[in-house]
PDB file of N, CA and C in Angstrom:
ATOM      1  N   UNK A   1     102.534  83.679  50.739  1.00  0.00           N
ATOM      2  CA  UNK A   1     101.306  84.390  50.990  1.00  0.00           C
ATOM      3  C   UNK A   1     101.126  84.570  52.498  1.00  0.00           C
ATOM      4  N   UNK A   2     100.397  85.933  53.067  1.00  0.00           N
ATOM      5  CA  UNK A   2     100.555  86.243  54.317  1.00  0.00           C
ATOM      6  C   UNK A   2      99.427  85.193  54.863  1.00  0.00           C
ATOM      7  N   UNK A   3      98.952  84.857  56.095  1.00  0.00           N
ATOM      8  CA  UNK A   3      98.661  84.208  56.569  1.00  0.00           C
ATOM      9  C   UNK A   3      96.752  85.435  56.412  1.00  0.00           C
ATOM     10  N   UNK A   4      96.071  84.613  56.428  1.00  0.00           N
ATOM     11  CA  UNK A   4      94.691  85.258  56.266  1.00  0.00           C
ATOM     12  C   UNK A   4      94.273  86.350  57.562  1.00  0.00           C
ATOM     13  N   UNK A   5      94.003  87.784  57.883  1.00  0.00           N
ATOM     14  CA  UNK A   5      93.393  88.701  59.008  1.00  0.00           C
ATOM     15  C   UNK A   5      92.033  88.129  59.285  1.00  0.00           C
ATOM     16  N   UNK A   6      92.491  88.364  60.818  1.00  0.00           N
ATOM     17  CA  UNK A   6      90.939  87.672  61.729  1.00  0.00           C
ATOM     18  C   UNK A   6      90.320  88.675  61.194  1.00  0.00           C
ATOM     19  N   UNK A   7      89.215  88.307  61.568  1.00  0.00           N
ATOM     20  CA  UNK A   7      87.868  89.205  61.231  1.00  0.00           C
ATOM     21  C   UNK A   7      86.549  90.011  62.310  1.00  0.00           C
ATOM     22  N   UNK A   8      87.603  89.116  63.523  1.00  0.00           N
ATOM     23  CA  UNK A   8      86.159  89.094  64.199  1.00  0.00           C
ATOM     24  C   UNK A   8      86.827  89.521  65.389  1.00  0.00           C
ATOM     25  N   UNK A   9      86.241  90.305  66.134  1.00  0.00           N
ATOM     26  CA  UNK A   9      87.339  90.895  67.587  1.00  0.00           C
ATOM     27  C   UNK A   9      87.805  89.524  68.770  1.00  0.00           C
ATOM     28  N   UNK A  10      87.384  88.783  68.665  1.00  0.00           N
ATOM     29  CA  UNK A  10      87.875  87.752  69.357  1.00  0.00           C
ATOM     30  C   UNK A  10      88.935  86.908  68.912  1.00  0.00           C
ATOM     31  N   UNK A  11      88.778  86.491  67.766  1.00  0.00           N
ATOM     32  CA  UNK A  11      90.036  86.436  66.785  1.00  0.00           C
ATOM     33  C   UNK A  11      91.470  87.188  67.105  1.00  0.00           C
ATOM     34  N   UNK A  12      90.818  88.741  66.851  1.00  0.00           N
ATOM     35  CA  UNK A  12      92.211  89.360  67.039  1.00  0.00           C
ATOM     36  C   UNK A  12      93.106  89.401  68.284  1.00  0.00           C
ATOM     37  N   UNK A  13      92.124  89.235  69.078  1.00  0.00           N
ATOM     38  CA  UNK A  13      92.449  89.234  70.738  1.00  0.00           C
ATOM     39  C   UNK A  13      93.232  88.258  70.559  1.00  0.00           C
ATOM     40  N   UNK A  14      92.939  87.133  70.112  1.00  0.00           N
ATOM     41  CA  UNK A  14      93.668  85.481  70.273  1.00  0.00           C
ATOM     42  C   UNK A  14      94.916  86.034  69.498  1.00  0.00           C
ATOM     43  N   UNK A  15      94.947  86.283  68.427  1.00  0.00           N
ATOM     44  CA  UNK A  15      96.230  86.433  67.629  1.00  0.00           C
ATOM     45  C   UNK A  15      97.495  87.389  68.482  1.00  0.00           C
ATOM     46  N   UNK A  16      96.489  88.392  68.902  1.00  0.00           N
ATOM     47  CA  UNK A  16      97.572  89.375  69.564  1.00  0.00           C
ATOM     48  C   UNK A  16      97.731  88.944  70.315  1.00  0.00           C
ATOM     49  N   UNK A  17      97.354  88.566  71.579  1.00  0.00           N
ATOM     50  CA  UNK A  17      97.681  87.323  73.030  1.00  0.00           C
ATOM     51  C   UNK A  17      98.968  86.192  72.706  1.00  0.00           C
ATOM     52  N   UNK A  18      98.925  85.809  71.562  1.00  0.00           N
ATOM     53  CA  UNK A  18      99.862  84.747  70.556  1.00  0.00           C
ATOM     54  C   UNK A  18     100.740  85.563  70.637  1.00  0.00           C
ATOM     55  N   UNK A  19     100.835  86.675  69.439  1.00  0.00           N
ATOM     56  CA  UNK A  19     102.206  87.028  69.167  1.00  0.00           C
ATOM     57  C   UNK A  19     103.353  87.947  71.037  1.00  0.00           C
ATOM     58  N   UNK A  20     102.201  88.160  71.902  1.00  0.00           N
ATOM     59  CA  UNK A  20     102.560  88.854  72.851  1.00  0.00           C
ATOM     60  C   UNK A  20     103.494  87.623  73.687  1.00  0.00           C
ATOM     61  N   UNK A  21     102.789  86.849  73.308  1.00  0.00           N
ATOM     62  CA  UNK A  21     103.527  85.360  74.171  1.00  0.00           C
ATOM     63  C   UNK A  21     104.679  85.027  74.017  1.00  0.00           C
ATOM     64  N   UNK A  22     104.121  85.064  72.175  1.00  0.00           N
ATOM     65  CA  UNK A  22     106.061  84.778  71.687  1.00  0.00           C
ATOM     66  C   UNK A  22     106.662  85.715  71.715  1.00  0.00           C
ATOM     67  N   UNK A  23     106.684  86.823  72.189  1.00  0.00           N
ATOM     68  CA  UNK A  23     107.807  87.475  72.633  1.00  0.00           C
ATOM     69  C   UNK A  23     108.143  87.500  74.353  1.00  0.00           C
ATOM     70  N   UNK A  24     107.774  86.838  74.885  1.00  0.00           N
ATOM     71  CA  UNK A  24     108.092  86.277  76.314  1.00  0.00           C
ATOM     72  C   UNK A  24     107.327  86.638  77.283  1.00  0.00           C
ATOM     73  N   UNK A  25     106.473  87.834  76.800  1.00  0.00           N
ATOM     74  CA  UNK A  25     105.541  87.952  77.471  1.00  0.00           C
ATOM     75  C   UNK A  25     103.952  87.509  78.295  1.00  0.00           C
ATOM     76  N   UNK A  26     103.585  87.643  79.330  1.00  0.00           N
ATOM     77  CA  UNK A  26     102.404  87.084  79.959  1.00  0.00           C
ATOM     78  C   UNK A  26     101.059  88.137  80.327  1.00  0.00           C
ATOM     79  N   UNK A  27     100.011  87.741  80.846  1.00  0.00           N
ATOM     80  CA  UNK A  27      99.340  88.879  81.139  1.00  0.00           C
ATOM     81  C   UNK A  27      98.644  88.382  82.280  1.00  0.00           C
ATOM     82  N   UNK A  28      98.702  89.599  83.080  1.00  0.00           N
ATOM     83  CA  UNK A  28      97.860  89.559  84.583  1.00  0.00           C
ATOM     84  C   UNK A  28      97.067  90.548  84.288  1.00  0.00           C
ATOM     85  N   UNK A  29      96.495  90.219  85.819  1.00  0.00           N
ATOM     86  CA  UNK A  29      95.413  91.179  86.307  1.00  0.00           C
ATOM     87  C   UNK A  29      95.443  91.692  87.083  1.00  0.00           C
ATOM     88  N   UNK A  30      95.304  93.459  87.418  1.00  0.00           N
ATOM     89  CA  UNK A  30      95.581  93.767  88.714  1.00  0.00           C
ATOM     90  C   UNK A  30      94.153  94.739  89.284  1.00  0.00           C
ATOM     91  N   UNK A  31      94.184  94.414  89.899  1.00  0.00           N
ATOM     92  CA  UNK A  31      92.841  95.429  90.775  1.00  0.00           C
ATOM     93  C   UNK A  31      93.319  96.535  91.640  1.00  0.00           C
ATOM     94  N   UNK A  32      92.817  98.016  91.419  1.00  0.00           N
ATOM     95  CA  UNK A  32      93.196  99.110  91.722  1.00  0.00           C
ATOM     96  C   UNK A  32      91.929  99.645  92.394  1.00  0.00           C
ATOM     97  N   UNK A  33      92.418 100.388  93.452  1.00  0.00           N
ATOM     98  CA  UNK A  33      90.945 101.277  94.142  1.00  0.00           C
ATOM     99  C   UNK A  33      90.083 101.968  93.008  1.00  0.00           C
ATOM    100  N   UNK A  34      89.416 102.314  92.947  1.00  0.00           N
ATOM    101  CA  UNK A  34      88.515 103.107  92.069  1.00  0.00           C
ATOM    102  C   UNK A  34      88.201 104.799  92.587  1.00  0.00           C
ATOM    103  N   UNK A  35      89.276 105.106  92.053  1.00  0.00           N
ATOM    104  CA  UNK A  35      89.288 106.400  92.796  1.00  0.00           C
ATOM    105  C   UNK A  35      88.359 107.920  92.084  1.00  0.00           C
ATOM    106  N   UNK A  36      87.233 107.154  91.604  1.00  0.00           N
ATOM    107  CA  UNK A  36      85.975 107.825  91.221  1.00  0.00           C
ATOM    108  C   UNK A  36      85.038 107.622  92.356  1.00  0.00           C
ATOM    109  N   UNK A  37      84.726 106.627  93.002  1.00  0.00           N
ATOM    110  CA  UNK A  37      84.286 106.345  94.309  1.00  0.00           C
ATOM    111  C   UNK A  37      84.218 107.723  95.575  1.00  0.00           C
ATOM    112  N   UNK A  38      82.917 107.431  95.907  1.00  0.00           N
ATOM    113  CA  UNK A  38      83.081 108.850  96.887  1.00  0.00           C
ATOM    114  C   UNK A  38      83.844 108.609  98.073  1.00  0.00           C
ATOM    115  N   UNK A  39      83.591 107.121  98.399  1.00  0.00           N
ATOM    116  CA  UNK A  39      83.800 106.016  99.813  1.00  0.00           C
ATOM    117  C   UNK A  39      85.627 106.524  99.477  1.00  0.00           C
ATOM    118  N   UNK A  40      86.327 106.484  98.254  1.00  0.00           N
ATOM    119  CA  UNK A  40      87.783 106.476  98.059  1.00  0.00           C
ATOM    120  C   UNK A  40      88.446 108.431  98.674  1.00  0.00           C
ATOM    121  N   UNK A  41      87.433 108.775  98.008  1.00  0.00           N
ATOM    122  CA  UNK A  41      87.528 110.143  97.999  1.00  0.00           C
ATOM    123  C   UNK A  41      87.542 110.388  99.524  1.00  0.00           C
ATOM    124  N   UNK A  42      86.409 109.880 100.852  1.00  0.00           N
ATOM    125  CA  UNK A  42      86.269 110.251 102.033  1.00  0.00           C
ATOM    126  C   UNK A  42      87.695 109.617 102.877  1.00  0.00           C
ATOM    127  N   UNK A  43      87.813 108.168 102.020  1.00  0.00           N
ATOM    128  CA  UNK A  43      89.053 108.133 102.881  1.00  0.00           C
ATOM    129  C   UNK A  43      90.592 109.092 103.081  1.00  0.00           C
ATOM    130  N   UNK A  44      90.809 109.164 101.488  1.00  0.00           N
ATOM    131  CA  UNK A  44      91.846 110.205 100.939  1.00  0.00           C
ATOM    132  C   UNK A  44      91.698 111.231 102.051  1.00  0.00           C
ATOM    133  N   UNK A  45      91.053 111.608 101.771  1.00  0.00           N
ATOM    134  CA  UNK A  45      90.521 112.956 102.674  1.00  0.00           C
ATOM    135  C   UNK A  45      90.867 113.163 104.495  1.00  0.00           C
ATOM    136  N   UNK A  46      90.348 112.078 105.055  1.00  0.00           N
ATOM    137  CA  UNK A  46      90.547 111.449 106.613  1.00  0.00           C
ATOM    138  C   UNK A  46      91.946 110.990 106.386  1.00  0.00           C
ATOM    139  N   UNK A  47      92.436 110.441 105.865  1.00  0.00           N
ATOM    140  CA  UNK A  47      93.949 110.334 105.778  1.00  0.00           C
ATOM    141  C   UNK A  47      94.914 111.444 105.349  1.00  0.00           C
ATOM    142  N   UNK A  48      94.501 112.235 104.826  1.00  0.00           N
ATOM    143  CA  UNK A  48      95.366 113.597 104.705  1.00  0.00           C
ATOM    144  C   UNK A  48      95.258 114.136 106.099  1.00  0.00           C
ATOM    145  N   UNK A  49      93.732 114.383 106.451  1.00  0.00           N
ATOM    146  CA  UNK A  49      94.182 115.288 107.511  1.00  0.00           C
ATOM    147  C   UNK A  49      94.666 114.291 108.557  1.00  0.00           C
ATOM    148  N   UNK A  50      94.485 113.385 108.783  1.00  0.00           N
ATOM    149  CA  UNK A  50      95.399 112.415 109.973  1.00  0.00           C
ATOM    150  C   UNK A  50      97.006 113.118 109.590  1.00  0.00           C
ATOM    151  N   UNK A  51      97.474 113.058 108.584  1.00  0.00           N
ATOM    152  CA  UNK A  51      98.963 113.122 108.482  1.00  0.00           C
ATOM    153  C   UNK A  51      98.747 114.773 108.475  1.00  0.00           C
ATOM    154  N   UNK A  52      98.211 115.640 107.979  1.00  0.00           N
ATOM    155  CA  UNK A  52      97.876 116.816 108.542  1.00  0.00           C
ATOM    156  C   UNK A  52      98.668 117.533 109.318  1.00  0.00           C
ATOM    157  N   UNK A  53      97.303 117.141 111.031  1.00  0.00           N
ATOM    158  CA  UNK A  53      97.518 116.822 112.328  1.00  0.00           C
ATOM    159  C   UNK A  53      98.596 115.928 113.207  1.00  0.00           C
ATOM    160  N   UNK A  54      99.455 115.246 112.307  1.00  0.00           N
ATOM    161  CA  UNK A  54     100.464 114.440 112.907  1.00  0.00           C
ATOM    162  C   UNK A  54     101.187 115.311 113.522  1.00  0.00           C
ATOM    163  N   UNK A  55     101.744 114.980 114.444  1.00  0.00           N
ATOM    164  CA  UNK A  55     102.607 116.201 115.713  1.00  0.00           C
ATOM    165  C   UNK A  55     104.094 115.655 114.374  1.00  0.00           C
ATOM    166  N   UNK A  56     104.300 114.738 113.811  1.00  0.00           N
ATOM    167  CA  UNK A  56     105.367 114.426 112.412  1.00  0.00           C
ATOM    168  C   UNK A  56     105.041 114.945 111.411  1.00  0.00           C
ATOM    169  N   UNK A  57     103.717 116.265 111.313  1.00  0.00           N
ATOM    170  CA  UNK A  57     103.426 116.644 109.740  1.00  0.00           C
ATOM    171  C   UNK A  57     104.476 117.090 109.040  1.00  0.00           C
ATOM    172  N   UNK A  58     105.586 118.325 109.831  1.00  0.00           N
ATOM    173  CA  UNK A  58     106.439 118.915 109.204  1.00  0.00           C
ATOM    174  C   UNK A  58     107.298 118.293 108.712  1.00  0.00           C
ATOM    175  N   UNK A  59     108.017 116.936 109.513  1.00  0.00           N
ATOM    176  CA  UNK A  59     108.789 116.141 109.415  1.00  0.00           C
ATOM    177  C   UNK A  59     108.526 115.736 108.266  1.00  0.00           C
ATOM    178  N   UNK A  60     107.514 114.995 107.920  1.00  0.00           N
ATOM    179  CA  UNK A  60     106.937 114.035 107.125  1.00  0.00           C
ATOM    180  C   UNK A  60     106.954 114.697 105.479  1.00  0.00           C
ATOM    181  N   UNK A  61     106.045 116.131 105.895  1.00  0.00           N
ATOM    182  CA  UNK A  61     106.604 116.755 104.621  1.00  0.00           C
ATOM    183  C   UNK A  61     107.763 117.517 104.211  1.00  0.00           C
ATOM    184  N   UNK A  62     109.035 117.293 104.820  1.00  0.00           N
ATOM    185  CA  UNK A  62     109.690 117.890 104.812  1.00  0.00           C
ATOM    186  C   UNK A  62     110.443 116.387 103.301  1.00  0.00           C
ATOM    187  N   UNK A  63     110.345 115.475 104.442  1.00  0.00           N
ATOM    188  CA  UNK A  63     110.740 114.152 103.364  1.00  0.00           C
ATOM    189  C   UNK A  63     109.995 113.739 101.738  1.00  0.00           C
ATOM    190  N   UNK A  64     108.670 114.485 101.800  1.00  0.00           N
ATOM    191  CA  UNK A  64     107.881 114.296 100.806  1.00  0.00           C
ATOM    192  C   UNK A  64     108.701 115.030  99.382  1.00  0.00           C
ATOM    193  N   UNK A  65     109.160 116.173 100.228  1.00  0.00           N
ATOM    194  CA  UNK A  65     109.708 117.828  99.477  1.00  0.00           C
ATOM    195  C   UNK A  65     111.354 116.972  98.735  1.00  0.00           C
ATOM    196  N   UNK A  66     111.948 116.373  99.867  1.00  0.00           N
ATOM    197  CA  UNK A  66     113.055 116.030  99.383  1.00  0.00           C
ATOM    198  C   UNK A  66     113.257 114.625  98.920  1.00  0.00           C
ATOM    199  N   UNK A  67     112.199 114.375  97.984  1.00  0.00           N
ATOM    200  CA  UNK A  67     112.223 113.100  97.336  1.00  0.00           C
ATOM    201  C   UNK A  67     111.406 113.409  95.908  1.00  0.00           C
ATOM    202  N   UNK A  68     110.834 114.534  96.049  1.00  0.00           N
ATOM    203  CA  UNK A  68     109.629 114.694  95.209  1.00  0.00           C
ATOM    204  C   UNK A  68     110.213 115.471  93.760  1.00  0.00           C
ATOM    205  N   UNK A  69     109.997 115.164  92.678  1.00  0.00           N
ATOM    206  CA  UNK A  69     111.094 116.254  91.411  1.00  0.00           C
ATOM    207  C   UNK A  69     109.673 116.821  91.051  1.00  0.00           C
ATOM    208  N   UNK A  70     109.671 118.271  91.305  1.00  0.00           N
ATOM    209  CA  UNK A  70     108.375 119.198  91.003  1.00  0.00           C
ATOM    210  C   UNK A  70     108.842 119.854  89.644  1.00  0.00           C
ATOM    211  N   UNK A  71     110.464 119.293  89.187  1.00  0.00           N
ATOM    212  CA  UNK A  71     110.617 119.963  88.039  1.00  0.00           C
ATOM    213  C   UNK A  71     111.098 121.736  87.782  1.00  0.00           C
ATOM    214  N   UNK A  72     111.195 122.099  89.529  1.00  0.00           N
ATOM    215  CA  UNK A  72     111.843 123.250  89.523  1.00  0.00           C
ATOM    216  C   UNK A  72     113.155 123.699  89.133  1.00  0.00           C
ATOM    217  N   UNK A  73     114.219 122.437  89.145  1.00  0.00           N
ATOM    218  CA  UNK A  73     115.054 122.592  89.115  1.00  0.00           C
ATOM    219  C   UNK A  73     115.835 122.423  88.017  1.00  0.00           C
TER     220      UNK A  73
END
């Protein structure tokens, strides 16, 4: 007989956390900018045009171009 289904969302969390384990797996946490943020958005922004204005813009995007797969090809 199969083993009885949790019932309750905390339950399942535990069970699935279990079986994720026994397969060798672990779980972290990672913290990412929040790039809904206006504060994220103003920086983006001041940092584009810094690299912009870089007397290295062309350079810089020249390396962007030849690393980048836009799928043209």
């Amino acid at each position: 007989m199969a083993p009885a289904r949790p019932t309750n969302s905390r339950e399942k969390v535990r069970t699935y956390r279990e079986r994720l384990r026994a397969q060798g797996l672990r779980p972290i946490q990672i913290w990412v900018p929040d790039v809904r943020a206006q504060a994220f958005a103003e920086e983006a922004h001041r940092q584009s045009l810094a690299v912009a204005q870089s007397a290295h813009a062309a350079d810089d995007q020249d390396f962007i171009d030849s690393i980048s797969d836009r799928g043209d090809e």
